[in-house]
Protein backbone atom coordinates (compact mmCIF):
# COMPACT_ATOMS: atom_id res chain seq x y z
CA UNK A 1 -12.85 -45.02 -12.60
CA UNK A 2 -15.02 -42.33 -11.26
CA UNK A 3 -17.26 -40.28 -13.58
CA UNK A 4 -16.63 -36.24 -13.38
CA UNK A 5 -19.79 -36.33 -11.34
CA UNK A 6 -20.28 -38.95 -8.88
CA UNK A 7 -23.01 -38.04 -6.69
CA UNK A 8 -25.20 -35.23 -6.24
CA UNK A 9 -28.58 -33.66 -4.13
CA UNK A 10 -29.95 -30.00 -4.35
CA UNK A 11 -27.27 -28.45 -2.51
CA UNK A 12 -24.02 -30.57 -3.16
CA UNK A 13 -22.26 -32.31 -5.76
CA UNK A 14 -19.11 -34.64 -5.59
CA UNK A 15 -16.47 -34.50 -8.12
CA UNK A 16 -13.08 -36.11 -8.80
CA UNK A 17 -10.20 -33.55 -7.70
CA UNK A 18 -7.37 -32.84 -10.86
CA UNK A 19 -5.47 -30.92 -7.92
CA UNK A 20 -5.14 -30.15 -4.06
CA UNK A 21 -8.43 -28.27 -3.42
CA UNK A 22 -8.27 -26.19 -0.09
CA UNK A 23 -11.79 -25.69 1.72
CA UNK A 24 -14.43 -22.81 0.86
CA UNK A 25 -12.61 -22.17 -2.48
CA UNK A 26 -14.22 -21.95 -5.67
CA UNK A 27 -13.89 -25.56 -8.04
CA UNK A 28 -14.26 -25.69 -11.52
CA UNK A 29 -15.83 -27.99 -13.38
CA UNK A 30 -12.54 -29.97 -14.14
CA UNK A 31 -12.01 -30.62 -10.63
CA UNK A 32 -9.57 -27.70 -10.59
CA UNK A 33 -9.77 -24.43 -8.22
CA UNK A 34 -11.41 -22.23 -11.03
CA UNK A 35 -8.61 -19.88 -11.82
CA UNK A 36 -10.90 -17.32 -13.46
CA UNK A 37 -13.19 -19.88 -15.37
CA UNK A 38 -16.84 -20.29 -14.31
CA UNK A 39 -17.34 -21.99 -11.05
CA UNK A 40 -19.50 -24.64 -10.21
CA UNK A 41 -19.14 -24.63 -6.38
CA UNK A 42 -17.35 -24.45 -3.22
CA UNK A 43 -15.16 -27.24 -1.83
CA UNK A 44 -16.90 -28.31 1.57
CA UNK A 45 -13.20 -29.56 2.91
CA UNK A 46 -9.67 -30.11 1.34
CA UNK A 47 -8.91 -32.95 -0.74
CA UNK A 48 -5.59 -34.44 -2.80
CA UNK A 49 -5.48 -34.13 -6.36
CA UNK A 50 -7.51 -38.30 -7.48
CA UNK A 51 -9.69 -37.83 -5.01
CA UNK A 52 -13.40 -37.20 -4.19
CA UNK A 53 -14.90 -34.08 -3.62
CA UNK A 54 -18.19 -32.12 -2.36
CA UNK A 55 -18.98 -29.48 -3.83
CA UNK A 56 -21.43 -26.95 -2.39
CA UNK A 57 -23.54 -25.59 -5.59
CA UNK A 58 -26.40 -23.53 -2.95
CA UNK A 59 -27.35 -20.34 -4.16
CA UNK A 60 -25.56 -18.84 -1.19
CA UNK A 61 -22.17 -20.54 -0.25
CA UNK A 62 -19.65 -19.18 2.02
CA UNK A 63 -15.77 -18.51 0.18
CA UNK A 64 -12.60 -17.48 1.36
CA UNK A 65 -11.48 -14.37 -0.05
CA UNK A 66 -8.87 -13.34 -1.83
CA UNK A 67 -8.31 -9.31 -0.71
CA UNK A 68 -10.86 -7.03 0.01
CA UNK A 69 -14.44 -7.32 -1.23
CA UNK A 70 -17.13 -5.09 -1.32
CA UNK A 71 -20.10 -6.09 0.01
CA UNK A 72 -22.65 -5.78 -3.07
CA UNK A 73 -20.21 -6.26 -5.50
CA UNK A 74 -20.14 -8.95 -8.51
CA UNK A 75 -17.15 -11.69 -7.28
CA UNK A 76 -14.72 -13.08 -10.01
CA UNK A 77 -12.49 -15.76 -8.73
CA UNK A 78 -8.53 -15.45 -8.18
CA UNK A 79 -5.81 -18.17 -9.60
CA UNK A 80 -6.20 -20.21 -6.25
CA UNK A 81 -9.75 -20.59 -5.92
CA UNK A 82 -10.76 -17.16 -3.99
CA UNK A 83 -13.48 -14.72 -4.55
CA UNK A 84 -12.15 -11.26 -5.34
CA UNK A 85 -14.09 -7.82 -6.94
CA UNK A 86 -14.96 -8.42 -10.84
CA UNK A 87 -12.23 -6.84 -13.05
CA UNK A 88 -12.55 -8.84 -16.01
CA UNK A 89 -13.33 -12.19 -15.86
CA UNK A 90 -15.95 -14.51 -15.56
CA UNK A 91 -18.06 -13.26 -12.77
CA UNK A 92 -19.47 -15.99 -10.46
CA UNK A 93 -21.82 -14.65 -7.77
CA UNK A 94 -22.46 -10.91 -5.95
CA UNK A 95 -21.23 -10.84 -2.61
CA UNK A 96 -23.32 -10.31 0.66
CA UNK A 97 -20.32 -9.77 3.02
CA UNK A 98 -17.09 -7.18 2.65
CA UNK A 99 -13.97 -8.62 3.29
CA UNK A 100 -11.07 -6.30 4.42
CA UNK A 101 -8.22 -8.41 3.28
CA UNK A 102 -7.96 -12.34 2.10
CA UNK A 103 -8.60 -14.89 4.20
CA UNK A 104 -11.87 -13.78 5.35
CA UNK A 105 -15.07 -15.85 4.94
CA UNK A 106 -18.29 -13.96 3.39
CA UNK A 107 -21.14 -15.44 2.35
CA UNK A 108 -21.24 -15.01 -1.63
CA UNK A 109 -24.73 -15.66 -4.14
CA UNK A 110 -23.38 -17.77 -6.59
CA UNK A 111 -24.21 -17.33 -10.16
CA UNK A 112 -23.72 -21.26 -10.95
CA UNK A 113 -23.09 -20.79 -14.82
């Protein structure tokens, strides 16, 4: 019904949802959170799996974390959606804020890939 892409501007696009997405988490391009693959936004509210979804794709977008984060560092995303320090995976933005545990907001530069 809906094409992967729906709608877009500079600063958001809308996708169709494959899962529940939870607010300021990372979403992959198959409408999933990104569970380590390359991110193409931030979820700018929750959704249901079918459903609609905008996507914040600024250069700076604000994400949940998933631990601690060091400000500076390069951000890899965590199997729910959350940014986290770069171990190994596919590294999606530096981040301008520490965290001291997950569940914290910080404002992260996205490296839209």
């Amino acid at each position: 019904m809906y094409a992967r892409q729906i709608a877009g501007d500079n600063d958001t696009i809308t996708i169709i949802a494959t899962e529940a997405i939870t607010a300021k988490r990372c979403v992959a391009y198959n409408g999933t959170h990104t569970q380590y693959l390359a991110a193409v936004g931030v979820a700018l509210h929750s959704t249901d799996s079918g459903d609609p979804i905008s996507v914040g794709v600024a250069p700076i977008e604000v994400v949940e974390s998933g631990g601690a984060c060091t400000a500076g560092a390069q951000m890899e995303v965590d199997s729910s959606g959350r940014v986290i320090d770069y171990t190994s995976h596919v590294i999606i933005g530096r981040a301008i804020d520490a965290a001291t545990d997950a569940g914290e907001f910080i404002r992260v530069r996205m490296f839209i890939q």
